[in-house]
PDB file of N, CA and C in Angstrom:
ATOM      1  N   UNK A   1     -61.887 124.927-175.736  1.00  0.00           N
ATOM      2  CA  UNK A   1     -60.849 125.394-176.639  1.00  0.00           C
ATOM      3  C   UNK A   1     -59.496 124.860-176.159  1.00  0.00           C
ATOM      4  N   UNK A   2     -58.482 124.381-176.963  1.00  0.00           N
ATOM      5  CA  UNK A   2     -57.324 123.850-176.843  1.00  0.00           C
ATOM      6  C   UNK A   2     -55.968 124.812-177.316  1.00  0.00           C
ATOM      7  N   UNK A   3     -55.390 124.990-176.113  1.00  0.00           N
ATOM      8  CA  UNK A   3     -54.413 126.069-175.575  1.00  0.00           C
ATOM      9  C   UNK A   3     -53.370 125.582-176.960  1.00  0.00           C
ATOM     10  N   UNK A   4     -52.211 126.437-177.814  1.00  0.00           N
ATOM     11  CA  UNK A   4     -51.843 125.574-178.678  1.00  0.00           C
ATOM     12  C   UNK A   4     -50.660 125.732-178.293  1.00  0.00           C
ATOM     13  N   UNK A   5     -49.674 126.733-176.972  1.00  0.00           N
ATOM     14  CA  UNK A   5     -48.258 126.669-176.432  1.00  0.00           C
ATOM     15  C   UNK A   5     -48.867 126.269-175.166  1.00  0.00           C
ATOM     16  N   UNK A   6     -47.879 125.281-174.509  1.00  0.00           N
ATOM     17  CA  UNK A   6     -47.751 125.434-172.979  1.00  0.00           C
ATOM     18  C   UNK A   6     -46.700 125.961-172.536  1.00  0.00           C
ATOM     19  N   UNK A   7     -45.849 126.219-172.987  1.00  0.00           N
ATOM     20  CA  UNK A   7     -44.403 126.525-172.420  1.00  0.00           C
ATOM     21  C   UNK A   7     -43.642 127.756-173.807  1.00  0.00           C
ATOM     22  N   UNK A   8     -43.779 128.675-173.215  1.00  0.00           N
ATOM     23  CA  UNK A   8     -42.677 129.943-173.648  1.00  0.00           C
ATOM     24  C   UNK A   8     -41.394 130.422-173.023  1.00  0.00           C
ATOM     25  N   UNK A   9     -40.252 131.046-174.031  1.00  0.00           N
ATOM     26  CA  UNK A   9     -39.808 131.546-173.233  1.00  0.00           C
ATOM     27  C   UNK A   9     -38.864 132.632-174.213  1.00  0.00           C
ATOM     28  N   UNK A  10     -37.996 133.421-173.139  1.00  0.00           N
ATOM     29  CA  UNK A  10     -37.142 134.622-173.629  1.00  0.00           C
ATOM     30  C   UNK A  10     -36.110 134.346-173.414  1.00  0.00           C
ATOM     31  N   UNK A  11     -34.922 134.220-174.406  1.00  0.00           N
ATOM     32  CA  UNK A  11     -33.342 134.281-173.859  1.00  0.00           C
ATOM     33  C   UNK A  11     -32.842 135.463-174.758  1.00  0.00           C
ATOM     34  N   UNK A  12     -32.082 135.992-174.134  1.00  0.00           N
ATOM     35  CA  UNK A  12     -31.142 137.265-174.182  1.00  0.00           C
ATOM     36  C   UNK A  12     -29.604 136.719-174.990  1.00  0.00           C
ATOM     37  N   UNK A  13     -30.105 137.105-176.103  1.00  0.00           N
ATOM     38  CA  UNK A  13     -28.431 136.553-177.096  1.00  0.00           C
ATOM     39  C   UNK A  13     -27.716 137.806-177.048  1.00  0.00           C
ATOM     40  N   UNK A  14     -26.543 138.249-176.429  1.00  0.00           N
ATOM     41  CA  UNK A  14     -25.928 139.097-175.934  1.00  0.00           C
ATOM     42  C   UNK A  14     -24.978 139.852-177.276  1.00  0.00           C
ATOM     43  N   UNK A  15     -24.688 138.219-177.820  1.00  0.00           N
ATOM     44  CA  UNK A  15     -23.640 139.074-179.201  1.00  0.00           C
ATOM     45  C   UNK A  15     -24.469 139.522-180.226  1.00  0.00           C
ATOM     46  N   UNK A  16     -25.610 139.127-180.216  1.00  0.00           N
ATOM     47  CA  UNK A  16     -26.928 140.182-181.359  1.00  0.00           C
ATOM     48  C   UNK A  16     -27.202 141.376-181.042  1.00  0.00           C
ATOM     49  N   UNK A  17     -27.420 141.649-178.990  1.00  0.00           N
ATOM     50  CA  UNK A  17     -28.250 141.781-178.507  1.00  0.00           C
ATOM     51  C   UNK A  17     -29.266 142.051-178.799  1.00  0.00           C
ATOM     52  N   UNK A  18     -30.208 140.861-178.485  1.00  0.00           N
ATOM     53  CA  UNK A  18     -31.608 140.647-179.141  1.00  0.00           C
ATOM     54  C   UNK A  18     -32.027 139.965-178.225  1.00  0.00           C
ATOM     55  N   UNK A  19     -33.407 139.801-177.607  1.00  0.00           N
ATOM     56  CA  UNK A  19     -34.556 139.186-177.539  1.00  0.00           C
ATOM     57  C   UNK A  19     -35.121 138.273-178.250  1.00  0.00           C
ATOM     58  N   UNK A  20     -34.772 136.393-178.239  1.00  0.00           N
ATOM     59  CA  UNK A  20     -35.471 135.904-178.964  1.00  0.00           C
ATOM     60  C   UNK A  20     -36.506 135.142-178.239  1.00  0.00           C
ATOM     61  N   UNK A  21     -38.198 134.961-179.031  1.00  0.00           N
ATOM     62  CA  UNK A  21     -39.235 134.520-177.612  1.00  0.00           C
ATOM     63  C   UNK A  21     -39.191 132.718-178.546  1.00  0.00           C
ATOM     64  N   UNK A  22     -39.113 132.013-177.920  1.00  0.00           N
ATOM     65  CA  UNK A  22     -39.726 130.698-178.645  1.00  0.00           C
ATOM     66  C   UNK A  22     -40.962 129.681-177.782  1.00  0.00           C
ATOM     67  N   UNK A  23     -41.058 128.934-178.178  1.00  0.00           N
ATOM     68  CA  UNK A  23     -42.289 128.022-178.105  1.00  0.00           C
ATOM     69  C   UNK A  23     -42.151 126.754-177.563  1.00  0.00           C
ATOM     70  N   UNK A  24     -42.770 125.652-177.740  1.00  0.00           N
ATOM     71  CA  UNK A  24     -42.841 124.589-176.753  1.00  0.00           C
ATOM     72  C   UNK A  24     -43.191 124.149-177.689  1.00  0.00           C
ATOM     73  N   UNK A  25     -43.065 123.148-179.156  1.00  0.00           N
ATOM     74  CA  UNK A  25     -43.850 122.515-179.515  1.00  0.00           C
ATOM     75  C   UNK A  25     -43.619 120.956-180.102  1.00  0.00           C
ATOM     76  N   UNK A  26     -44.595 119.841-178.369  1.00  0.00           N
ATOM     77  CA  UNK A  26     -44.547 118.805-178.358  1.00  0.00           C
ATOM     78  C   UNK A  26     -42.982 118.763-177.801  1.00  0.00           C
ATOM     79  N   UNK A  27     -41.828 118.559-178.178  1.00  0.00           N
ATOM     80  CA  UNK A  27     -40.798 117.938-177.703  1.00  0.00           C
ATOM     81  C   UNK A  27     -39.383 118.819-177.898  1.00  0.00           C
ATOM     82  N   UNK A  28     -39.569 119.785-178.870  1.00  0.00           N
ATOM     83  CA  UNK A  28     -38.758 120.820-179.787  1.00  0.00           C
ATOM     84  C   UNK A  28     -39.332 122.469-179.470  1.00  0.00           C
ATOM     85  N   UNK A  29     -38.514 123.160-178.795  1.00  0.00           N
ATOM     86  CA  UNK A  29     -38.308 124.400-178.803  1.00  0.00           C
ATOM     87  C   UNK A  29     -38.762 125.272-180.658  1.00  0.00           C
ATOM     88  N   UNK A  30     -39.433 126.183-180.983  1.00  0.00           N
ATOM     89  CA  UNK A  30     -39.361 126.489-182.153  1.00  0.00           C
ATOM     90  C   UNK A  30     -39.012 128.014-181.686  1.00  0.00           C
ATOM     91  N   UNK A  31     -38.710 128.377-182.767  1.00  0.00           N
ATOM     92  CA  UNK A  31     -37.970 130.087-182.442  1.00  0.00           C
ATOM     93  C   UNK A  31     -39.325 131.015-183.104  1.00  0.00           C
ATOM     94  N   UNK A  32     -39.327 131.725-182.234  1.00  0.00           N
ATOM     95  CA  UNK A  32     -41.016 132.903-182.919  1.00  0.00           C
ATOM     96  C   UNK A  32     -40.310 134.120-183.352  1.00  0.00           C
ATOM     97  N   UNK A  33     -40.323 134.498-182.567  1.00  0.00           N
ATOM     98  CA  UNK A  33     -38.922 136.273-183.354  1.00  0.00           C
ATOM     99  C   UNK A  33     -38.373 136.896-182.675  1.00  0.00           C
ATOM    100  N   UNK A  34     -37.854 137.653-182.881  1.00  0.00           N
ATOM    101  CA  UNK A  34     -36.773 138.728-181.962  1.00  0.00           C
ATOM    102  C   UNK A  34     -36.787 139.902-181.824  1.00  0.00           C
ATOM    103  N   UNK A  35     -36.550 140.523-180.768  1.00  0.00           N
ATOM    104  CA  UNK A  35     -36.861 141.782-180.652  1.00  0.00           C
ATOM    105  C   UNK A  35     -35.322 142.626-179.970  1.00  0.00           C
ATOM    106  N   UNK A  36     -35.116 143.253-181.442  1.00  0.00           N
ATOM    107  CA  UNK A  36     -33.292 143.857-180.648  1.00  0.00           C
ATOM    108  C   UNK A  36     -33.500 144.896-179.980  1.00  0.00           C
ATOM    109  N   UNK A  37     -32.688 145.318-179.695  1.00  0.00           N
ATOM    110  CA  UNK A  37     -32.025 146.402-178.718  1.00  0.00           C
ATOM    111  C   UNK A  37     -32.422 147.454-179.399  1.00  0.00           C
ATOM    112  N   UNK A  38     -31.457 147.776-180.486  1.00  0.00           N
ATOM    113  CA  UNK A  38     -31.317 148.879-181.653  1.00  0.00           C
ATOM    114  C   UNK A  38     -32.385 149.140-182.064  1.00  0.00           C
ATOM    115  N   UNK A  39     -33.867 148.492-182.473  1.00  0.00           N
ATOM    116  CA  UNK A  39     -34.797 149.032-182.880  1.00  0.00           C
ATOM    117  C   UNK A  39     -35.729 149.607-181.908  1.00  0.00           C
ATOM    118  N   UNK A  40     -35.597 149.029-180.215  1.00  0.00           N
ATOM    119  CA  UNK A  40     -36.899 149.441-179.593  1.00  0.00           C
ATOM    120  C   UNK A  40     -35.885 150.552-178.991  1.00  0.00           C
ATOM    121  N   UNK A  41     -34.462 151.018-179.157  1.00  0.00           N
ATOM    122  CA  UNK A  41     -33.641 152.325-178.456  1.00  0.00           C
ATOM    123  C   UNK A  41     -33.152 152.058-177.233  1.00  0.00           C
ATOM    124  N   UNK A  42     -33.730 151.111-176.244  1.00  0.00           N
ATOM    125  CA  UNK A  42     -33.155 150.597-174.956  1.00  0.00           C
ATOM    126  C   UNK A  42     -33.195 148.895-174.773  1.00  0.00           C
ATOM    127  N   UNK A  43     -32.820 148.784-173.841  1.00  0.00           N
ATOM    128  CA  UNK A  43     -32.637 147.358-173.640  1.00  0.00           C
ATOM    129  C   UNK A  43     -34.017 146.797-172.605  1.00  0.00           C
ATOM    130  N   UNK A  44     -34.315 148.071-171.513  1.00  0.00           N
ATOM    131  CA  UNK A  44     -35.626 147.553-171.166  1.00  0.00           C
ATOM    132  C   UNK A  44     -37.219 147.380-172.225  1.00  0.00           C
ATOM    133  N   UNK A  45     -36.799 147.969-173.047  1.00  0.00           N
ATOM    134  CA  UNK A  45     -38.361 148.232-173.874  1.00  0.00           C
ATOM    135  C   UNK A  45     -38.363 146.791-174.565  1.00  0.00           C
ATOM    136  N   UNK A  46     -36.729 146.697-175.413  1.00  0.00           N
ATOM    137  CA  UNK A  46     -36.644 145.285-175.950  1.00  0.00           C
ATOM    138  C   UNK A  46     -37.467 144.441-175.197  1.00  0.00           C
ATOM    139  N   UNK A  47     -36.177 144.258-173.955  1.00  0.00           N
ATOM    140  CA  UNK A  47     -36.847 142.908-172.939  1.00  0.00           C
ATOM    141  C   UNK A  47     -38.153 142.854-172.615  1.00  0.00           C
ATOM    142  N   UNK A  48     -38.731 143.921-172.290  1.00  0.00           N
ATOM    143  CA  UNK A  48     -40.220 143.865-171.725  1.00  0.00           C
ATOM    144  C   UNK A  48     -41.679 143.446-172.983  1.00  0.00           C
ATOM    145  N   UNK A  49     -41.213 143.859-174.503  1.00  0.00           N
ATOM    146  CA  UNK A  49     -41.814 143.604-175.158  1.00  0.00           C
ATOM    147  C   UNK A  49     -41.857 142.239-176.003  1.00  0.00           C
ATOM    148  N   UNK A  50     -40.484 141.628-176.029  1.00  0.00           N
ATOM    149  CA  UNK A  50     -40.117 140.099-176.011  1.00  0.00           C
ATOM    150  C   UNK A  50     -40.617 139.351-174.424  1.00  0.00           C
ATOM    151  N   UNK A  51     -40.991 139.260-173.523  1.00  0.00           N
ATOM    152  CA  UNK A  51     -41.684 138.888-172.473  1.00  0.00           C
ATOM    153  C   UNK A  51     -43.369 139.082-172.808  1.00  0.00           C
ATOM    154  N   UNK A  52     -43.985 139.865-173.152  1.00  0.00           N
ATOM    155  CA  UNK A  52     -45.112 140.067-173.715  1.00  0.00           C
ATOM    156  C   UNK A  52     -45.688 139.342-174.945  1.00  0.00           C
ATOM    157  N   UNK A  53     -45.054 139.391-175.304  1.00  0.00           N
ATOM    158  CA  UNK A  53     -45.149 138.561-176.492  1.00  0.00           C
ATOM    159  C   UNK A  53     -45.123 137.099-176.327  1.00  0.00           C
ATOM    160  N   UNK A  54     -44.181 136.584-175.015  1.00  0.00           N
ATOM    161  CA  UNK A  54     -44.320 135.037-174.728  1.00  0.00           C
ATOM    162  C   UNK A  54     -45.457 134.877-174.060  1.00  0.00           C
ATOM    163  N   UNK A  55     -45.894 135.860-173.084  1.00  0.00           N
ATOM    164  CA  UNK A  55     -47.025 135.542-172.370  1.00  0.00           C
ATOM    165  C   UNK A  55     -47.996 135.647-173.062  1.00  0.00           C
ATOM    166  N   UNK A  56     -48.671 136.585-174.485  1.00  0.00           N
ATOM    167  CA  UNK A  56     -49.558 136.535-175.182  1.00  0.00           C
ATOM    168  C   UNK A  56     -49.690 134.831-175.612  1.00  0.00           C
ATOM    169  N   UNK A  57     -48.590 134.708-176.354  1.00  0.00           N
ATOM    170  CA  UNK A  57     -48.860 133.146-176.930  1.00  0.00           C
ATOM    171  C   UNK A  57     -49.382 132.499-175.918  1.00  0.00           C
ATOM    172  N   UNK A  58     -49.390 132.479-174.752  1.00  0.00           N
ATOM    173  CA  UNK A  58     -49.589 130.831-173.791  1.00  0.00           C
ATOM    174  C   UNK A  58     -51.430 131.374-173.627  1.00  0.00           C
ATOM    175  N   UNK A  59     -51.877 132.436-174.280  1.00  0.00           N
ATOM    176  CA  UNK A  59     -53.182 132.579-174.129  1.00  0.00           C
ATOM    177  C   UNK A  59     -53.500 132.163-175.843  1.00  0.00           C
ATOM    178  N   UNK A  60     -53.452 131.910-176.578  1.00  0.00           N
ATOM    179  CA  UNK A  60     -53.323 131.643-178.267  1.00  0.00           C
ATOM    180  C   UNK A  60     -54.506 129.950-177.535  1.00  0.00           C
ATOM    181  N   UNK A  61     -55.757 129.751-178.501  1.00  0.00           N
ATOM    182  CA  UNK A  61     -56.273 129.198-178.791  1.00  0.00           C
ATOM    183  C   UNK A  61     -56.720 128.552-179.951  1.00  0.00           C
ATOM    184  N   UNK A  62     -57.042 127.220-180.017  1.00  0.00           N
ATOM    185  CA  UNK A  62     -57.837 126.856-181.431  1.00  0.00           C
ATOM    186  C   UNK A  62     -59.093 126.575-181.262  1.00  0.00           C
ATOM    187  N   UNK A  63     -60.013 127.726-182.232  1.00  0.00           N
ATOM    188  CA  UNK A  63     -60.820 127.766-182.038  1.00  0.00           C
ATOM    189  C   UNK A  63     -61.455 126.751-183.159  1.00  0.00           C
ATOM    190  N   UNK A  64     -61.111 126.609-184.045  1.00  0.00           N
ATOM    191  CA  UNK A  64     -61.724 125.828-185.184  1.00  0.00           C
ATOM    192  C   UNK A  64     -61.163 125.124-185.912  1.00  0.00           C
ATOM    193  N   UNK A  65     -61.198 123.170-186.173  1.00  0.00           N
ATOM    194  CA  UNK A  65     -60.740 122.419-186.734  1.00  0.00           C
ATOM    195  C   UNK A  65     -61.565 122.004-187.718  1.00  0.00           C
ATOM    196  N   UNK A  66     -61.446 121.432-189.459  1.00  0.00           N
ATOM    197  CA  UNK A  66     -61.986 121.054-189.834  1.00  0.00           C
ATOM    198  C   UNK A  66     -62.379 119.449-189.571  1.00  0.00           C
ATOM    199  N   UNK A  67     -63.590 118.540-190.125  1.00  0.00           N
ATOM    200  CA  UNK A  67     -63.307 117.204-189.605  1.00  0.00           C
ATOM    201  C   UNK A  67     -62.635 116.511-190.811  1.00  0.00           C
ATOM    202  N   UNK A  68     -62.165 117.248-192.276  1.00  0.00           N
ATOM    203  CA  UNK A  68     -61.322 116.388-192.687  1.00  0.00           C
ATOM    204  C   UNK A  68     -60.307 117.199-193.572  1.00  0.00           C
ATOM    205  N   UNK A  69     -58.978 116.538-193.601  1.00  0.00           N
ATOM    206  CA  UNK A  69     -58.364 117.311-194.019  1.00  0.00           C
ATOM    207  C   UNK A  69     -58.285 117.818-195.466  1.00  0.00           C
ATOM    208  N   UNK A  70     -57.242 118.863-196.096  1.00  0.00           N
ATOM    209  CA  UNK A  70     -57.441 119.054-196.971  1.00  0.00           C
ATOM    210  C   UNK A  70     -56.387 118.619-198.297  1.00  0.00           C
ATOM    211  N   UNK A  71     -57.130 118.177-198.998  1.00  0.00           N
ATOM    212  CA  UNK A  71     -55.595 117.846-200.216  1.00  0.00           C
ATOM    213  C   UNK A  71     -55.686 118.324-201.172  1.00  0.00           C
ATOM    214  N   UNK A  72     -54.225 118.457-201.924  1.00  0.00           N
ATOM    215  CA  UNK A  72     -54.608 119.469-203.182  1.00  0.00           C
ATOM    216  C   UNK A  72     -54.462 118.324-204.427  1.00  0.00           C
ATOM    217  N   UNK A  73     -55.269 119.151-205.209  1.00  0.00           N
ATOM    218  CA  UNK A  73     -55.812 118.498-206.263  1.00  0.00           C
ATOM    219  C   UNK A  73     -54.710 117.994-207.095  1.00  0.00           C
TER     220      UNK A  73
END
């Protein structure tokens, strides 16, 4: 099975304060989502659950490719 992130991570945008987790993909950073302050009530629950969430992805597999692609009609 072929891992589909190698590289995650969490930065702390201070003037949102938010948690955003993003991705590694090929050459370009992509943004996955955010996790603020205001909704989880503290700033540790934020952070700890935006960290969780990066480490879930770097376990994310593909399990199944077709052998040809698909086009629409």
């Amino acid at each position: 099975m072929k891992k589909l992130f190698k590289q995650t991570k969490v930065i702390y945008d201070a003037h949102l304060q938010c948690y955003n987790v993003y991705y590694k993909n090929f050459l370009f950073w992509k943004f996955d989502q955010a996790y603020t302050v205001y909704d989880h009530n503290n700033n540790e629950t934020a952070k700890r659950r935006g960290i969780e969430c990066a480490k879930n992805m770097l376990d994310t597999v593909e399990v199944y490719r077709s052998t040809e692609p698909y086009y629409y009609p």
